[in-house]
C-alpha atoms as a PDB file:
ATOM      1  CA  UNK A   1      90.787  66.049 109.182  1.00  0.00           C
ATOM      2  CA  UNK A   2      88.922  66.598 112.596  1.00  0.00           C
ATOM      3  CA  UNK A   3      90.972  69.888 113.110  1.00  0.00           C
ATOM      4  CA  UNK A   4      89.126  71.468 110.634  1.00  0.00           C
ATOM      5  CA  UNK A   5      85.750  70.813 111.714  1.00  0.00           C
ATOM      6  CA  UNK A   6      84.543  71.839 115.436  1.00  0.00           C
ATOM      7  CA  UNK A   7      88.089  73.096 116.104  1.00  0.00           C
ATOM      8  CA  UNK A   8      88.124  75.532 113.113  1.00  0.00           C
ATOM      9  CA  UNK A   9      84.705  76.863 113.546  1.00  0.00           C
ATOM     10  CA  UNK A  10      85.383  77.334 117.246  1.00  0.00           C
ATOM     11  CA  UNK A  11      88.542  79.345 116.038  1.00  0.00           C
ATOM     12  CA  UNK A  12      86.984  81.420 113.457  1.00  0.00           C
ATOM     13  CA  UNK A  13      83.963  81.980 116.210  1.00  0.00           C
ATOM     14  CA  UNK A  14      86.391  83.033 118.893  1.00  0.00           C
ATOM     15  CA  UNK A  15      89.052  85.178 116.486  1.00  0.00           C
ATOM     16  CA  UNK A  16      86.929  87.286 114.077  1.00  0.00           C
ATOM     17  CA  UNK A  17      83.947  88.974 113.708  1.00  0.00           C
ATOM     18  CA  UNK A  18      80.608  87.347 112.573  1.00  0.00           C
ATOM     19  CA  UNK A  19      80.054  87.275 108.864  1.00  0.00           C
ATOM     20  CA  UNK A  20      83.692  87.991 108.014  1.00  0.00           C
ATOM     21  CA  UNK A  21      84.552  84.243 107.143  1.00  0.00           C
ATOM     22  CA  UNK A  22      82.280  81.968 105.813  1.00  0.00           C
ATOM     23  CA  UNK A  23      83.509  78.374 105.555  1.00  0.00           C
ATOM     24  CA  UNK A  24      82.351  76.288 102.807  1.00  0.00           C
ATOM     25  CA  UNK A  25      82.605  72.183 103.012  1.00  0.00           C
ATOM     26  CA  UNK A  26      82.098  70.172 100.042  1.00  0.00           C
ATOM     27  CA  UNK A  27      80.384  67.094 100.289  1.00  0.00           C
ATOM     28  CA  UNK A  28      83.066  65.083  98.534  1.00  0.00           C
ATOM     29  CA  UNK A  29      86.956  65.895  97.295  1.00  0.00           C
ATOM     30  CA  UNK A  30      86.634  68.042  94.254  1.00  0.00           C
ATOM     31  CA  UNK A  31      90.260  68.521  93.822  1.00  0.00           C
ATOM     32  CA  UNK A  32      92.035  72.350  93.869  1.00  0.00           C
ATOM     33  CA  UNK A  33      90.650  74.246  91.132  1.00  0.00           C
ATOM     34  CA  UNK A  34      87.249  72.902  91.238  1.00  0.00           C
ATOM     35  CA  UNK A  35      86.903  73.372  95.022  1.00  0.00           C
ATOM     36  CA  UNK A  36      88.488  77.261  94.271  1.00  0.00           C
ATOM     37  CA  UNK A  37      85.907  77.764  91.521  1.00  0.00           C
ATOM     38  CA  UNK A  38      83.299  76.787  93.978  1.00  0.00           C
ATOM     39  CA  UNK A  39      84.191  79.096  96.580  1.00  0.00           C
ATOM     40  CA  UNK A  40      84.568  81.764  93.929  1.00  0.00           C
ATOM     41  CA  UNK A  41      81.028  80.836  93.095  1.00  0.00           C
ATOM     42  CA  UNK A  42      79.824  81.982  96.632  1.00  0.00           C
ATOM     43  CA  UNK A  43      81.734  84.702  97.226  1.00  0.00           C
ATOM     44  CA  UNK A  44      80.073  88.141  97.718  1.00  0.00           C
ATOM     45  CA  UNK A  45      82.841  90.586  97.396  1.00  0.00           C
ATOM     46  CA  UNK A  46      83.451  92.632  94.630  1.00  0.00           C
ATOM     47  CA  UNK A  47      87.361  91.022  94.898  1.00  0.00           C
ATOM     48  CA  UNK A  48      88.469  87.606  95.452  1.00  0.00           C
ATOM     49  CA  UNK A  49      91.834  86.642  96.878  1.00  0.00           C
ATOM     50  CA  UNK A  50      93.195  83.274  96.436  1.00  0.00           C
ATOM     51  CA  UNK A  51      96.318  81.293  98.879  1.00  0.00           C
ATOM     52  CA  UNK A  52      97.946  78.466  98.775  1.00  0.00           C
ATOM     53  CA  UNK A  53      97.199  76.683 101.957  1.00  0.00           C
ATOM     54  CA  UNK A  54     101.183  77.615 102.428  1.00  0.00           C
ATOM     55  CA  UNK A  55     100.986  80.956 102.378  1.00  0.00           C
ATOM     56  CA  UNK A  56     100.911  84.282 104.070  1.00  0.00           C
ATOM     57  CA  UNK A  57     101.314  87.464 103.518  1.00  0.00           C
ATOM     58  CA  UNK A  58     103.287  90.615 105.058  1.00  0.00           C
ATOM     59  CA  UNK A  59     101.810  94.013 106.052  1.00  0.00           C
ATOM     60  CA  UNK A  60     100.211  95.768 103.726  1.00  0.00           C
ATOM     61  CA  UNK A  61     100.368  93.595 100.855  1.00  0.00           C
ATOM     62  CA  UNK A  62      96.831  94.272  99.979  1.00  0.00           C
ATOM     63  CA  UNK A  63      96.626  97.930  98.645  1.00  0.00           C
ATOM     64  CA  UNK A  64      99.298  97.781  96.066  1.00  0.00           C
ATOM     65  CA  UNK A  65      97.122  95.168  94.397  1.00  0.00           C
ATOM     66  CA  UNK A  66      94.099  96.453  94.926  1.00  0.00           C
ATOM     67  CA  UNK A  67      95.356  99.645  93.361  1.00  0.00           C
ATOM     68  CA  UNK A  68      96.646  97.913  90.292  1.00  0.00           C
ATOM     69  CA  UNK A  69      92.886  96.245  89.975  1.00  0.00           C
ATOM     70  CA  UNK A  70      90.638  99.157  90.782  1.00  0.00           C
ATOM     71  CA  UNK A  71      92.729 100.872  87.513  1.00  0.00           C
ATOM     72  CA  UNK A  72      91.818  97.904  85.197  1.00  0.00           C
ATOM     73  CA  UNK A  73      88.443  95.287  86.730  1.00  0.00           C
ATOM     74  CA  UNK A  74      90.394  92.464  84.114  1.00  0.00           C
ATOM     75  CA  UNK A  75      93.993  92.639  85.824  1.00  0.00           C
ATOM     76  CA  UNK A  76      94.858  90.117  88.074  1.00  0.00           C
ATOM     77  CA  UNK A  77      97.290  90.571  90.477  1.00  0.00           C
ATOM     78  CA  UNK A  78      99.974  88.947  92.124  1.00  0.00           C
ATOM     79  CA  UNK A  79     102.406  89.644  94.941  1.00  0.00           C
ATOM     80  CA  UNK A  80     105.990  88.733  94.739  1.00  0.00           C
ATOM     81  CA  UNK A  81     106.553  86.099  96.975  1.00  0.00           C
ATOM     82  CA  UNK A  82     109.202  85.927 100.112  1.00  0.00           C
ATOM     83  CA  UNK A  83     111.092  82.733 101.194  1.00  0.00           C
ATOM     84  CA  UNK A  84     110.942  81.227 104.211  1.00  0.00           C
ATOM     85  CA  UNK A  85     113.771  78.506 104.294  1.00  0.00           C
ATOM     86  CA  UNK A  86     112.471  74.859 105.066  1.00  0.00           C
ATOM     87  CA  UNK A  87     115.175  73.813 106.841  1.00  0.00           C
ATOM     88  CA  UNK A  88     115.268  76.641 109.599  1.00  0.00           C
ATOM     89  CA  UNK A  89     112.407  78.678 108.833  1.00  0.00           C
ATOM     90  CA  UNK A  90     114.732  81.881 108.247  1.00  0.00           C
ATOM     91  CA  UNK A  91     112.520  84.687 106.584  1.00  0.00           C
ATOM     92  CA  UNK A  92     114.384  86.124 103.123  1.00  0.00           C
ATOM     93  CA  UNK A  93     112.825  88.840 101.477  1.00  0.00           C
ATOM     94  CA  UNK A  94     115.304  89.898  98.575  1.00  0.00           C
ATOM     95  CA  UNK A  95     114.721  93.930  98.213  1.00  0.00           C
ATOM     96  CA  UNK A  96     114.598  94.373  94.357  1.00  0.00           C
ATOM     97  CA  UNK A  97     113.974  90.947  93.284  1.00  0.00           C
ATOM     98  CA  UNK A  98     111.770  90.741  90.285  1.00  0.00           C
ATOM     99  CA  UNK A  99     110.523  87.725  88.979  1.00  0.00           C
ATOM    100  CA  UNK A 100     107.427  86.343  87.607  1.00  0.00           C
ATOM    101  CA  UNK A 101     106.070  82.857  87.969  1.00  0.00           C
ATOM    102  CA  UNK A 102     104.608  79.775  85.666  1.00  0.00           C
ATOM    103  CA  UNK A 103     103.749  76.025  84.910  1.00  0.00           C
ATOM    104  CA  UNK A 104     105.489  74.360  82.225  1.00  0.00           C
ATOM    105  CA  UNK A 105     103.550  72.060  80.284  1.00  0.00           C
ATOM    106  CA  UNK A 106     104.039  69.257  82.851  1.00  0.00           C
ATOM    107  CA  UNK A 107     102.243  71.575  85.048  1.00  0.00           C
ATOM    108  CA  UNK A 108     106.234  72.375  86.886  1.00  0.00           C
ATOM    109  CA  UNK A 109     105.948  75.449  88.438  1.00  0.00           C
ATOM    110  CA  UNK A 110     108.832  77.695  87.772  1.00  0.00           C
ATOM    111  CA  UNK A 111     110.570  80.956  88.365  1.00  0.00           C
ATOM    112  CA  UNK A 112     111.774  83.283  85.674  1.00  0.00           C
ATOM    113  CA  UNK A 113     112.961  86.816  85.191  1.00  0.00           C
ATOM    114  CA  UNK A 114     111.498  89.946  82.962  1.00  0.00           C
ATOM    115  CA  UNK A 115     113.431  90.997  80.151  1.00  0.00           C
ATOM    116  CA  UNK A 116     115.075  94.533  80.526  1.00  0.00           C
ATOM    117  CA  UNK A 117     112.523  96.243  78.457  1.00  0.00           C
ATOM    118  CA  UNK A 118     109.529  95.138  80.460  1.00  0.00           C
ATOM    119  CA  UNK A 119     110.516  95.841  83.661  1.00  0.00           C
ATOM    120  CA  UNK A 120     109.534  99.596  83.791  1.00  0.00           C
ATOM    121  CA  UNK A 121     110.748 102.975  85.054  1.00  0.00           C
ATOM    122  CA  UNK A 122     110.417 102.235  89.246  1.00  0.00           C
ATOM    123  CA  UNK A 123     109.737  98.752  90.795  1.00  0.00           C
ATOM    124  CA  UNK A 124     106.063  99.623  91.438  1.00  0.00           C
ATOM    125  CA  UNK A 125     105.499 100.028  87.529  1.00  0.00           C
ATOM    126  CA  UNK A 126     103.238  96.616  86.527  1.00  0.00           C
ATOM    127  CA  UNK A 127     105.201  94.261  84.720  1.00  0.00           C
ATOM    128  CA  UNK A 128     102.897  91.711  82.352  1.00  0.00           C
END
């Protein structure tokens, strides 16, 4: 896609400082995980973050996960994730809303909810 040659280097250039984003292009399609697992290859950091190229996230969503990892260099955390409606592109965020995410084994993603006894004291308590 040409937008994501000259144009996205020129952005990147103009918007943030130099060093801070390093874009990596592959020389041919690799497909989603292999393409993440390359860029996880080359990164420098002593944490990785992965999106969607969907996503984005809300202030201050960083700390709270970076907390949870510092405790425990294994965990891997995850965000709960706000809606955005399609349709009319009306923000939701549902205060309280507590669900965790999967793939079923035809690779559906799906949405389900903790049972009562892992769900924990306060809603920052980690949930497995």
């Amino acid at each position: 896609m040409a937008e994501l040659k000259r144009p996205l280097d020129e952005y990147i250039s103009d918007n943030f400082p130099k060093g801070i984003i390093k874009v990596l292009r592959n020389p041919s399609r690799l497909g989603l995980i292999k393409a993440r697992l390359k860029g996880w290859r080359e990164s420098t950091g002593q944490v990785v973050v992965f999106f969607d190229s969907h996503m984005e996230v809300n202030i201050d969503w960083l700390q709270p996960l970076l907390t949870e990892v510092k405790k425990d260099r294994k965990t891997i955390a995850m965000g709960v994730l706000d809606y955005v409606n399609a349709e009319s592109f009306e923000y939701r965020f549902n205060e309280g809303y507590m669900t965790r995410y999967g793939f079923d084994w035809r690779l559906v993603f799906f949405e389900t909810f903790f049972r009562q006894d892992q769900i924990g004291a306060t809603e920052e308590d980690v949930r497995p």
